[in-house]
PDB file of N, CA and C in Angstrom:
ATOM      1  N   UNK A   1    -169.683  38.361 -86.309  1.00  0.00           N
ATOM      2  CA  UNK A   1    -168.340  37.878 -86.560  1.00  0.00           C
ATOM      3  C   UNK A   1    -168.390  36.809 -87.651  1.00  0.00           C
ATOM      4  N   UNK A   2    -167.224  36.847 -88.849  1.00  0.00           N
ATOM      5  CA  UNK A   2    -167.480  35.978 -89.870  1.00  0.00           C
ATOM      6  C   UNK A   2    -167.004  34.845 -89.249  1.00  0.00           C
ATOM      7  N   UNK A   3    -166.874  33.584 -89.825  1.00  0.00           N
ATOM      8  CA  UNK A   3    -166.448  32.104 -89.413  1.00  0.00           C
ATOM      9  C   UNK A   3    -165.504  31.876 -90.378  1.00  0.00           C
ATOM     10  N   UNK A   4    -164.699  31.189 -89.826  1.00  0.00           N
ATOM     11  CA  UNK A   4    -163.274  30.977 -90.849  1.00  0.00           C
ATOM     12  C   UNK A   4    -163.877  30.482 -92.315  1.00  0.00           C
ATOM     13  N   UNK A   5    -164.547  29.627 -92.759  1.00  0.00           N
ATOM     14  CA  UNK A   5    -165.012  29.908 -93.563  1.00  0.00           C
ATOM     15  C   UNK A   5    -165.271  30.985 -94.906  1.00  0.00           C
ATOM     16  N   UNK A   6    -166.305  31.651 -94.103  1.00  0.00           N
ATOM     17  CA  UNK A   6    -167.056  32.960 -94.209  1.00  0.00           C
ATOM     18  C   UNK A   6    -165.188  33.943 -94.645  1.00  0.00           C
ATOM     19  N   UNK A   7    -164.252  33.972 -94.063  1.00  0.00           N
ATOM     20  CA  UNK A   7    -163.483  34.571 -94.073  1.00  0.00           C
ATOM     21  C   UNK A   7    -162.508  33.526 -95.482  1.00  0.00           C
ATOM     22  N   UNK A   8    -162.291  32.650 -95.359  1.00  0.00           N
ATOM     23  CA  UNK A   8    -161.837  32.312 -96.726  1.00  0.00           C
ATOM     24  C   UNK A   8    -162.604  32.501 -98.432  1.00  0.00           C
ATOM     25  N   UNK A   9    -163.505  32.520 -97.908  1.00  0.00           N
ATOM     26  CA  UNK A   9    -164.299  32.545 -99.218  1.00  0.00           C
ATOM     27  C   UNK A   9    -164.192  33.977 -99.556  1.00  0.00           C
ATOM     28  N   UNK A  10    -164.672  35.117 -98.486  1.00  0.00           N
ATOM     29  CA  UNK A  10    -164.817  36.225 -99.186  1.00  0.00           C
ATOM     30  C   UNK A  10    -162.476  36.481 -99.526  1.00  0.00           C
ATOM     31  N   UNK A  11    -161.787  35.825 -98.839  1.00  0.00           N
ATOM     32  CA  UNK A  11    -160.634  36.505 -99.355  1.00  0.00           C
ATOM     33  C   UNK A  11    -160.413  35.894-101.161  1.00  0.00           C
ATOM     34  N   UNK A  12    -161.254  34.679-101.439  1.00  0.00           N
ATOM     35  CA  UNK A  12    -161.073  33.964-102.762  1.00  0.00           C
ATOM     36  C   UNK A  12    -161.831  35.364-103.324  1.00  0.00           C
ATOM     37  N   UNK A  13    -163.261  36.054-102.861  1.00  0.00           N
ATOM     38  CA  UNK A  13    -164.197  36.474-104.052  1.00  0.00           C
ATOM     39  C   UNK A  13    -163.143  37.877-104.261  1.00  0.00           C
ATOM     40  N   UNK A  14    -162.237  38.011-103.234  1.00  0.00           N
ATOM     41  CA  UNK A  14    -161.543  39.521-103.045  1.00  0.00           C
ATOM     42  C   UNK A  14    -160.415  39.251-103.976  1.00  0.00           C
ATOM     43  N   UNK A  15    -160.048  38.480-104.382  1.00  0.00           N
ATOM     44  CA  UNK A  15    -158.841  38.080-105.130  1.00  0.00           C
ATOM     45  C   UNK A  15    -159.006  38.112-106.487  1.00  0.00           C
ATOM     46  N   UNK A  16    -160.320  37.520-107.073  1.00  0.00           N
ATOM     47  CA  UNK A  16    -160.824  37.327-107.634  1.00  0.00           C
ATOM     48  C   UNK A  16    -161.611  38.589-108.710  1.00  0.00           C
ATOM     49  N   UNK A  17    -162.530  39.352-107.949  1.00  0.00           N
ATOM     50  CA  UNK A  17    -162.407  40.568-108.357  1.00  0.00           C
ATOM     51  C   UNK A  17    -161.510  41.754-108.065  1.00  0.00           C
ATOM     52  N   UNK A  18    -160.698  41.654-108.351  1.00  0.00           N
ATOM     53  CA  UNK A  18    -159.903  42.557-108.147  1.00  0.00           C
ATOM     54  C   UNK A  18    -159.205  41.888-109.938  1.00  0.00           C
ATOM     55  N   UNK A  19    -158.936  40.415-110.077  1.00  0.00           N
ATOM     56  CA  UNK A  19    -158.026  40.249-111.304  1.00  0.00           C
ATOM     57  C   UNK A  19    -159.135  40.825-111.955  1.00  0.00           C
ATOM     58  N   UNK A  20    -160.521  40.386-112.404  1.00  0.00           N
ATOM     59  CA  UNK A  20    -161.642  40.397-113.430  1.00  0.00           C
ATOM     60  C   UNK A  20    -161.447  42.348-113.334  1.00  0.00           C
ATOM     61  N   UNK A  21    -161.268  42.845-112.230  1.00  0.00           N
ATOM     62  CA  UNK A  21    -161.232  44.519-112.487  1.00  0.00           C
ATOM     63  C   UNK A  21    -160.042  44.803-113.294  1.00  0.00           C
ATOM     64  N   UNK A  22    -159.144  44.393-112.528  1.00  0.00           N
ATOM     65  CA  UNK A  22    -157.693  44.533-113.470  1.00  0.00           C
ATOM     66  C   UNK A  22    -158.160  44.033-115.466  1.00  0.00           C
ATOM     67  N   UNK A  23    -158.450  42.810-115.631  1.00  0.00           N
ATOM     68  CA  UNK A  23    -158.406  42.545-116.893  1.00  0.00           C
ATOM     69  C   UNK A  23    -159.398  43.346-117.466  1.00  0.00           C
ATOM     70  N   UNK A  24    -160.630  43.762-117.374  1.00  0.00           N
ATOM     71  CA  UNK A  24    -161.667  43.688-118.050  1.00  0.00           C
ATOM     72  C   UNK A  24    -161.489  45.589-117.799  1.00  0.00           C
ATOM     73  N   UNK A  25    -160.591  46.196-117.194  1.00  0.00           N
ATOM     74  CA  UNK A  25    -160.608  47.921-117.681  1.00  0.00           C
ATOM     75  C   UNK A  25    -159.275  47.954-117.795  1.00  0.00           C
ATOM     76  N   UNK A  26    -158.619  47.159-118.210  1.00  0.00           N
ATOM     77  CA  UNK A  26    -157.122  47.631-118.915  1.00  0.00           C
ATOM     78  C   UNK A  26    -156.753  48.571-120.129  1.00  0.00           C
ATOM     79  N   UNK A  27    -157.991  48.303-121.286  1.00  0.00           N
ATOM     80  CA  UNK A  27    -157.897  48.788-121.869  1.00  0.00           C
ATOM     81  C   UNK A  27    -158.977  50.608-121.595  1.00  0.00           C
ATOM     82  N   UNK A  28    -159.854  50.575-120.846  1.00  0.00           N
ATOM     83  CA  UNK A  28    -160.580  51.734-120.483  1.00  0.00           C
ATOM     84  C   UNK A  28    -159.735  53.000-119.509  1.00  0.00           C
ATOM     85  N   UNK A  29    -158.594  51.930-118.462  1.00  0.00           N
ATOM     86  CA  UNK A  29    -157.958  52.938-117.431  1.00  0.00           C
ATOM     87  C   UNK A  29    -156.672  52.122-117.548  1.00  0.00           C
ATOM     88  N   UNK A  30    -156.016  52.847-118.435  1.00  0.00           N
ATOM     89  CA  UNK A  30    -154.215  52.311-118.967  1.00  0.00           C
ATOM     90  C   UNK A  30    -153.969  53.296-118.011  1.00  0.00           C
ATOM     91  N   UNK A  31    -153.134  52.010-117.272  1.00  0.00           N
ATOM     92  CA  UNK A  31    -151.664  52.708-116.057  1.00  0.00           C
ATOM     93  C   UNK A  31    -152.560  52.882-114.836  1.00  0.00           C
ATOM     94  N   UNK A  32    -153.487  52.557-114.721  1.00  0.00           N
ATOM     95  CA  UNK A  32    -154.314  52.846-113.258  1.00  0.00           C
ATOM     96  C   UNK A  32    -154.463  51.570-112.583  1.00  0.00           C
ATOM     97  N   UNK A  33    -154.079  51.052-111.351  1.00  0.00           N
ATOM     98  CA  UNK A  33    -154.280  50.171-110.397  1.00  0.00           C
ATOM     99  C   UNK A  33    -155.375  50.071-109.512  1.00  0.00           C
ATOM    100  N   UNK A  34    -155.822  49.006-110.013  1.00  0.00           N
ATOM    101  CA  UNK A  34    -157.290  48.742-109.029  1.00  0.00           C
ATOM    102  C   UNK A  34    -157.446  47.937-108.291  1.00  0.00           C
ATOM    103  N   UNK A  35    -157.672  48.064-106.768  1.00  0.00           N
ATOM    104  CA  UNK A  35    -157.804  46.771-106.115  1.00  0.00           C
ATOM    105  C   UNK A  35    -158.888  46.877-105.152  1.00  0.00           C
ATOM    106  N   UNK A  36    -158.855  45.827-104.534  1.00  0.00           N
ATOM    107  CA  UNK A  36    -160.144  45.387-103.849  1.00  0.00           C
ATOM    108  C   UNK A  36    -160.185  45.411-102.366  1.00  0.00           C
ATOM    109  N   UNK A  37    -160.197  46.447-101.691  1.00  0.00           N
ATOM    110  CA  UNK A  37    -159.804  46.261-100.326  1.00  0.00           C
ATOM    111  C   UNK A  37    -160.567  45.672 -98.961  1.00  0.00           C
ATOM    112  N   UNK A  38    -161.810  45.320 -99.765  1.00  0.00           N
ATOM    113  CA  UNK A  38    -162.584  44.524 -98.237  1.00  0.00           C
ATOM    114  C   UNK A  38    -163.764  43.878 -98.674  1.00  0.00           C
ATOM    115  N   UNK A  39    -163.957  42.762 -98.483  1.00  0.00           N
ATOM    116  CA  UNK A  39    -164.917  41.983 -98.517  1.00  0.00           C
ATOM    117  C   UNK A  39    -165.852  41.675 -97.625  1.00  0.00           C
ATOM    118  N   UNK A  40    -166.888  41.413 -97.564  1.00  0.00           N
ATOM    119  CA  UNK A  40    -167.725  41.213 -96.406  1.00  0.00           C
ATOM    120  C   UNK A  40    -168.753  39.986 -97.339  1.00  0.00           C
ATOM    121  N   UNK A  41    -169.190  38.957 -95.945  1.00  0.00           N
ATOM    122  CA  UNK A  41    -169.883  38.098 -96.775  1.00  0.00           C
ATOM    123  C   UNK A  41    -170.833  37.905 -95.405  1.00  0.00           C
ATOM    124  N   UNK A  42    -172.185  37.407 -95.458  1.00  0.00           N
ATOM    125  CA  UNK A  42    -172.876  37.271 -94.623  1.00  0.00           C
ATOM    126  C   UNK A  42    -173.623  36.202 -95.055  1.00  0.00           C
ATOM    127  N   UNK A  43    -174.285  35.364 -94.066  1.00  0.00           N
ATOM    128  CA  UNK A  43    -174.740  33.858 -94.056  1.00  0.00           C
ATOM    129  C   UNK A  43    -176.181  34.374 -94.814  1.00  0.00           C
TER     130      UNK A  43
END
């Protein structure tokens, strides 16, 4: 079980990559939505 913690951080790294996916293939996949649906982080 993660620790609240453990659970904030991975929702920052989930937020996070998901923009850097969005910006960095905008120009490779025009009109396609990418997101990030689960994070997992372990001690």
């Amino acid at each position: 079980m993660e620790s609240k913690r453990q659970q904030k951080f991975a929702r920052l790294i989930q937020k996070d990559l998901g923009e850097i996916f969005q910006r960095e293939t905008k120009e490779l996949f025009e009109g396609i939505f990418i997101t990030v649906t689960e994070v997992k982080v372990t001690p």
